[in-house]
C-alpha atoms as a PDB file:
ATOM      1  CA  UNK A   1       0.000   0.000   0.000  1.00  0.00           C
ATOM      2  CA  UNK A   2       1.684   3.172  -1.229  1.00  0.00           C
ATOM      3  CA  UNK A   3       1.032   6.217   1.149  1.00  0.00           C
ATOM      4  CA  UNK A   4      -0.185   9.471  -0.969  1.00  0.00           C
ATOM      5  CA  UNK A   5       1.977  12.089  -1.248  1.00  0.00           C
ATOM      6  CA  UNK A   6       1.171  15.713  -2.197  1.00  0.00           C
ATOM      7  CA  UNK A   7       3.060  17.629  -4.711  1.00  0.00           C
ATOM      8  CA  UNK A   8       6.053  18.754  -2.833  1.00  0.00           C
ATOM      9  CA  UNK A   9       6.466  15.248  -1.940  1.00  0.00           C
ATOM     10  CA  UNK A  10       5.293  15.191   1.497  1.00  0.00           C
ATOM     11  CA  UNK A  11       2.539  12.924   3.058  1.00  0.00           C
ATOM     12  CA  UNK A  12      -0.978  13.592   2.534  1.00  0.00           C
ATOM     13  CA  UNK A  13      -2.295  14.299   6.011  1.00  0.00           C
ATOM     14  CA  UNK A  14      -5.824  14.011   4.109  1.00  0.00           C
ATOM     15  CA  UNK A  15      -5.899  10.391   3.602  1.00  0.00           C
ATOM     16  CA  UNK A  16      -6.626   7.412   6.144  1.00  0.00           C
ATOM     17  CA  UNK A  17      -3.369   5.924   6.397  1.00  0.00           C
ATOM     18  CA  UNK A  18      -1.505   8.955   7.759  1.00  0.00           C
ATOM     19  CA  UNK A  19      -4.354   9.378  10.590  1.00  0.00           C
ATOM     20  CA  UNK A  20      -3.454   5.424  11.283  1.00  0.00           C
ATOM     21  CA  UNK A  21       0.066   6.215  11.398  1.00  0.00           C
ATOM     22  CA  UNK A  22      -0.180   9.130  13.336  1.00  0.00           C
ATOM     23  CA  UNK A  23      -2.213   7.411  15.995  1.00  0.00           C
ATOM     24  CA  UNK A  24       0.368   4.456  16.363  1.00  0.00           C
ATOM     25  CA  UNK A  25       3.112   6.958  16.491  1.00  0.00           C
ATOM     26  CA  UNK A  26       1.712   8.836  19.842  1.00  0.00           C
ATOM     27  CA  UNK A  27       0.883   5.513  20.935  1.00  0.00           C
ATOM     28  CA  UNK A  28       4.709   4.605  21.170  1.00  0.00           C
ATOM     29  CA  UNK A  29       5.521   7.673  22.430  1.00  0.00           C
ATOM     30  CA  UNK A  30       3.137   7.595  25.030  1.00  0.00           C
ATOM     31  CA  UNK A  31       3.777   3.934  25.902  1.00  0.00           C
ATOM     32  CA  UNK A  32       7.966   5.053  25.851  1.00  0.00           C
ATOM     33  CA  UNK A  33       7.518   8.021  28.113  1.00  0.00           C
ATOM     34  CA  UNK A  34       5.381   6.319  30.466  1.00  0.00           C
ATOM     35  CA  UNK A  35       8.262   2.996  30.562  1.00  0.00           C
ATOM     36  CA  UNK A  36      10.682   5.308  31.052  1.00  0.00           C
ATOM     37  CA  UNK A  37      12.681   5.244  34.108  1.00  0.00           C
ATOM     38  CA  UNK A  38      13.319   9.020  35.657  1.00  0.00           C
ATOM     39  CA  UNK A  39      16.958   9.974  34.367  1.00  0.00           C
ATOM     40  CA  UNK A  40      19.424  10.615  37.327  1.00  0.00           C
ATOM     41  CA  UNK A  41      20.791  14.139  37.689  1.00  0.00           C
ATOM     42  CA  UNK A  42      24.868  13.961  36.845  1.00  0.00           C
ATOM     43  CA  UNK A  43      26.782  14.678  39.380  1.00  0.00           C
ATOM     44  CA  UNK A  44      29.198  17.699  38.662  1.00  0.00           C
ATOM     45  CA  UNK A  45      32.820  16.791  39.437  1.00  0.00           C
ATOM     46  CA  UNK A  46      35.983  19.212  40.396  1.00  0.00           C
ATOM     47  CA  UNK A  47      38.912  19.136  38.216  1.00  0.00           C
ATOM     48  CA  UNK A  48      40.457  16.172  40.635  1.00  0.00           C
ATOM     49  CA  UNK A  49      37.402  13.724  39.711  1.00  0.00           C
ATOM     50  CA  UNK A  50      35.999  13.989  43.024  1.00  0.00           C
ATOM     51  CA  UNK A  51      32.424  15.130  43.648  1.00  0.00           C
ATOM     52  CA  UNK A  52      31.251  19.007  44.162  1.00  0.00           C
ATOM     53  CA  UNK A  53      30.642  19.202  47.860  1.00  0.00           C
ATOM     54  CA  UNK A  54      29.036  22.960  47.153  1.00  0.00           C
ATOM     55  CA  UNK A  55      25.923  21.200  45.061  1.00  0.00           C
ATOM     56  CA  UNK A  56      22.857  20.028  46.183  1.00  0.00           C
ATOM     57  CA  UNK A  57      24.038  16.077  45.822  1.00  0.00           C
ATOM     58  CA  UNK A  58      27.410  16.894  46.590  1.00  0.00           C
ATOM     59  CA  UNK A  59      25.659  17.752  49.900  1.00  0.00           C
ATOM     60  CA  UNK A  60      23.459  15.145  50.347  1.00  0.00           C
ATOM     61  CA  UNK A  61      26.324  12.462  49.539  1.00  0.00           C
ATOM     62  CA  UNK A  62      27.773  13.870  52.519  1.00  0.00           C
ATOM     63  CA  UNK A  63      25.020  13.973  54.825  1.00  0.00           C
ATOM     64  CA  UNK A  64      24.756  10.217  53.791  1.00  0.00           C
ATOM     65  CA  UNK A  65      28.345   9.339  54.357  1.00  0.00           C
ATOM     66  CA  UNK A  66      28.612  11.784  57.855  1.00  0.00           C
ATOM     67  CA  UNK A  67      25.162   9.518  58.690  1.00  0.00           C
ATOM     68  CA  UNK A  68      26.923   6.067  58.186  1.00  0.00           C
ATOM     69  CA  UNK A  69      30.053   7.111  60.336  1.00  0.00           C
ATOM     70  CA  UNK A  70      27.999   7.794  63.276  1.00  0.00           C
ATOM     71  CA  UNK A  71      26.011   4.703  62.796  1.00  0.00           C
ATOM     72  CA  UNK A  72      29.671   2.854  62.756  1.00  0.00           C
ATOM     73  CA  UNK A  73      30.823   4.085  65.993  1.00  0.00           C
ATOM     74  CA  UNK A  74      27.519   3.629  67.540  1.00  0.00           C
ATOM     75  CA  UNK A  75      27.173   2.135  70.899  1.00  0.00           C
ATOM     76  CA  UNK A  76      25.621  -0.819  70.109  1.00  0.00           C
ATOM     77  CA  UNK A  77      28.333  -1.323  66.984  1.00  0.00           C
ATOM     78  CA  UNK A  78      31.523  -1.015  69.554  1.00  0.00           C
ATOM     79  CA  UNK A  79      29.915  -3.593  71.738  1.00  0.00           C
ATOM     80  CA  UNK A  80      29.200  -5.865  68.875  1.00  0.00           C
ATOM     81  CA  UNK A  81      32.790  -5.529  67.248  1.00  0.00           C
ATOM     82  CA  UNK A  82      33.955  -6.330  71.371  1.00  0.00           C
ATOM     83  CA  UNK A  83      32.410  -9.452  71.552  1.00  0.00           C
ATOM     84  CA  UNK A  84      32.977 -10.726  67.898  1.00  0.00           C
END
C-alpha cells in the first residue's frame, strides 16, 4: 500500500493511512515516556574527579556518608565488634 503524497512530496495528512500512522506513532511515544525510568541528575565533578561538595548532591552524599560514620561508631556497633 503506497502512502499518498502531495506535490512537494510530502505525506498527505488528508488520507486514512496517515491518521493510522499518526495514531500508532503517539501511541509509542506515550507507551515510551510512560516505561521510562526518571533519568538521574549527573553529578558535577571538580577538576580532581571527586564530587562538588558545594551542590545540592554533593551535599546530600555527605550527609549520607557523615550519617553512616555515626552509625559505625555507635554504641551498640563497639559492643558488637567487642564481643565478635
Amino acid at each position: 500500500m503506497a502512502i499518498k503524497t502531495t506535490a512537494s512530496g510530502k505525506m498527505d495528512k488528508r488520507t486514512k493511512e496517515y491518521k493510522v500512522l499518526k495514531e500508532r506513532l503517539a501511541k509509542a511515544r506515550a507507551a515510551k515516556k510512560a516505561g521510562a525510568a526518571p533519568a538521574k541528575p549527573a553529578l558535577r565533578k571538580t577538576a580532581s574527579g571527586k564530587v562538588d561538595k558545594r551542590t545540592k548532591e554533593g551535599k546530600a552524599i555527605c550527609a549520607r556518608m557523615a550519617k553512616a560514620r555515626r552509625e559505625k561508631n555507635s554504641l551498640m556497633n563497639r559492643l558488637k565488634r567487642l564481643f565478635k
